[in-house]
Protein backbone atom coordinates (compact mmCIF):
# COMPACT_ATOMS: atom_id res chain seq x y z
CA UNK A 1 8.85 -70.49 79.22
CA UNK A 2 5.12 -69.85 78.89
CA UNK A 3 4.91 -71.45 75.50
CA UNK A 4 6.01 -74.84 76.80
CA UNK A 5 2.33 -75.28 77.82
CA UNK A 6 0.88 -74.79 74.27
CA UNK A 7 3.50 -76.75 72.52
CA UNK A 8 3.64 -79.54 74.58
CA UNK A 9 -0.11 -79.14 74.33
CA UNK A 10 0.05 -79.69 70.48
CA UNK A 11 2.28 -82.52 70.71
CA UNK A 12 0.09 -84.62 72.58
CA UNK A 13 -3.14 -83.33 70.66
CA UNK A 14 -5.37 -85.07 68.08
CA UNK A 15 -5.42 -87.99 69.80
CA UNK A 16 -8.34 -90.55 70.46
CA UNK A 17 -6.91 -92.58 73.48
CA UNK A 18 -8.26 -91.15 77.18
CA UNK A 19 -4.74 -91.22 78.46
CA UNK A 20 -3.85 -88.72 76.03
CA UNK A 21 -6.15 -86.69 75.94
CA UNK A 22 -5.73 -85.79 80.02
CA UNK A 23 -1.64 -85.50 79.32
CA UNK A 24 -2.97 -82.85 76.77
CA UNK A 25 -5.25 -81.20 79.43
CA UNK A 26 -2.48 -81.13 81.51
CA UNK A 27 0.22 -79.91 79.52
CA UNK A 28 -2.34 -77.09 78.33
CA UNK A 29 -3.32 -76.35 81.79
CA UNK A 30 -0.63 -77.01 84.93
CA UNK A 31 0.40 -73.36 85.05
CA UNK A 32 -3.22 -71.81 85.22
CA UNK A 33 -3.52 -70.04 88.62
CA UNK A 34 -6.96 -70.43 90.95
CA UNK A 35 -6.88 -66.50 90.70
CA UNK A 36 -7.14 -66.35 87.18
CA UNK A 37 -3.39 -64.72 86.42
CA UNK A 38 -1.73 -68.26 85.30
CA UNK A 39 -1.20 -68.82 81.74
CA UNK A 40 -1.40 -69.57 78.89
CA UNK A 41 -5.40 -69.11 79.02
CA UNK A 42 -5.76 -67.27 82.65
CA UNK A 43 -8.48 -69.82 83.45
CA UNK A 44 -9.96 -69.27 87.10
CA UNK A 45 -10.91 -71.60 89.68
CA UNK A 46 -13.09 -74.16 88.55
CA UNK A 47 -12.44 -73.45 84.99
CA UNK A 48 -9.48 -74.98 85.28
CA UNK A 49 -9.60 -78.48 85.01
CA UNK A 50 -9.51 -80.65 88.11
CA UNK A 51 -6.18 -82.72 85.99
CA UNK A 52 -4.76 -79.36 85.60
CA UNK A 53 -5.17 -78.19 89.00
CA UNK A 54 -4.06 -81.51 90.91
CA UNK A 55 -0.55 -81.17 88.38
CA UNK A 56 -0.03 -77.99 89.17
CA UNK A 57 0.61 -78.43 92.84
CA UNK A 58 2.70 -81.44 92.56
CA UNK A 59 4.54 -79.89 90.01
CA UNK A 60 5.36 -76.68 92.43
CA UNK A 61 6.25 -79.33 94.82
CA UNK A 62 8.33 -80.87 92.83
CA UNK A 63 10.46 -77.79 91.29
CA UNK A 64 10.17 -76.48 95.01
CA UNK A 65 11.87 -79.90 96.64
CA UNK A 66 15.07 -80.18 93.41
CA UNK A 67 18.16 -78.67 93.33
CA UNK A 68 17.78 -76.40 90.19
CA UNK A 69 20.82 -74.34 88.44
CA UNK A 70 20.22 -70.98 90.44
CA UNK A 71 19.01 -72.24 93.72
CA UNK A 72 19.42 -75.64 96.51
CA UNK A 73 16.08 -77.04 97.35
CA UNK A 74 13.68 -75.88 99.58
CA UNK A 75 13.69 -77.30 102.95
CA UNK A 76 10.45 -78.46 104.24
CA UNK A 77 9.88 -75.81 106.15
CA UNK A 78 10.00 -73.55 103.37
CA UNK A 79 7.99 -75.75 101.16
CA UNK A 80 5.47 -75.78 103.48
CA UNK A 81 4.66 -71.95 104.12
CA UNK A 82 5.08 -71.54 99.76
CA UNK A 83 1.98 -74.34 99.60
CA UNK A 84 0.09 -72.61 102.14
CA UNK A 85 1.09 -69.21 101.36
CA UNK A 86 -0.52 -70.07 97.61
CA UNK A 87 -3.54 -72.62 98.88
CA UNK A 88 -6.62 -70.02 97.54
CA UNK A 89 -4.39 -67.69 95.11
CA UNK A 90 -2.34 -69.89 93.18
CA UNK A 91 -3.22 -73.15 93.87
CA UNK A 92 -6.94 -74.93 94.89
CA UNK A 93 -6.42 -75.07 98.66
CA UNK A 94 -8.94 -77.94 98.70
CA UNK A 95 -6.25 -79.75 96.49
CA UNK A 96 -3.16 -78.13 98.73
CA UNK A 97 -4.73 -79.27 101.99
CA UNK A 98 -4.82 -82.72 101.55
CA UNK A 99 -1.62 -82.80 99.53
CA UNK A 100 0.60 -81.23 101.96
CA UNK A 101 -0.81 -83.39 104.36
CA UNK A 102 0.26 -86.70 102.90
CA UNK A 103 3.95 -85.09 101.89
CA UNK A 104 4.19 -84.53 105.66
CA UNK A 105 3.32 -87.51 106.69
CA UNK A 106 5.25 -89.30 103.78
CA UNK A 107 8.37 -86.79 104.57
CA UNK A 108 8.10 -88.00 108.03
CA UNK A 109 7.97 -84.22 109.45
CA UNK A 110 5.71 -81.50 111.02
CA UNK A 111 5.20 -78.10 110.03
CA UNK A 112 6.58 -75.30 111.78
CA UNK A 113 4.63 -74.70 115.37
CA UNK A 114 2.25 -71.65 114.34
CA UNK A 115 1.16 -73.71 111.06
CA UNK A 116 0.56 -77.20 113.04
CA UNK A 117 -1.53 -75.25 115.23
CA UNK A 118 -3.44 -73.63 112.66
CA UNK A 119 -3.46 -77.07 110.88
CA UNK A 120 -5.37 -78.14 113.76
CA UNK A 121 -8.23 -76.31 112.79
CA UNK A 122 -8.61 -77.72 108.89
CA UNK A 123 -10.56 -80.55 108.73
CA UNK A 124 -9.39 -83.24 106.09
CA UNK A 125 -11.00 -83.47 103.01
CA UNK A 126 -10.40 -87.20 101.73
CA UNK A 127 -9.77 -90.58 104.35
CA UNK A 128 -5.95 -91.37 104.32
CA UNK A 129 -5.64 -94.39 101.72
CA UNK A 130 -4.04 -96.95 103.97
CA UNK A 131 -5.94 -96.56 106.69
C-alpha cells in the first residue's frame, strides 16, 4: 500500500508540462501526515507541499464517504468528528476547516450539536466562492 505513492510518483515523473509535474507532487505526497508520521518521506507540516496537503484531505473524504469491500460509508456524522479529530495531527486544520465547511454546506447538513457549537468559535479562513 505505501509504495503506491512512489510508483505512481515515477509514472508521472520526468515530465516538463506544469500539470504534471503537481500530479507527481501529489502522487509523491497525499499520504504525508502534518505530524510528520505519513509516508513515504514523513514530511511535516509545511514541508509538505500545499498540493499534497489539500489531496490528502479530500482524498480521506473521499475513502471516508464510499462503500469499500470491508466497511459501508461513513455517515456524516462520523465523517465529521474523523476530519476534526485529525485537523492539526493528520491533516492541516487550516485546510480541514474550510473544507469541512463547504462539504456541510454542499451535503446540506450540520454537525453534531457539541461540534456546531464549537464551530461557532472558528473563524473562516477563505470568503465562500458564490457569495
Amino acid at each position: 500500500m505505501k509504495a503506491h505513492t512512489i510508483i505512481g510518483a515515477r509514472i508521472l515523473s520526468g515530465s516538463r508540462f506544469p500539470l504534471l509535474q503537481l500530479a507527481e507532487e501529489i502522487a509523491l505526497t497525499h499520504h504525508e501526515r502534518w505530524d510528520g508520521t505519513g509516508y513515504p518521506w514523513g514530511l511535516r507540516g509545511e514541508q509538505i507541499p500545499l498540493s499534497g496537503r489539500i489531496v490528502a484531505v479530500a482524498d480521506a473524504f473521499d475513502a471516508m464517504t464510499s462503500d469499500r469491500p470491508y466497511r459501508k460509508a461513513l455517515s456524516w456524522a462520523e465523517v465529521w468528528d474523523l476530519l476534526w479529530g485529525g485537523a492539526g495531527t493528520q491533516w492541516d486544520e487550516q485546510l480541514v476547516r474550510p473544507f469541512a465547511g463547504t462539504m456541510s454546506e454542499e451535503q446540506g447538513v450540520a454537525p453534531n450539536a457539541a461540534d456546531a457549537a464549537s464551530a461557532l468559535h472558528r473563524q473562516p479562513l477563505v470568503a465562500h466562492p458564490r457569495r
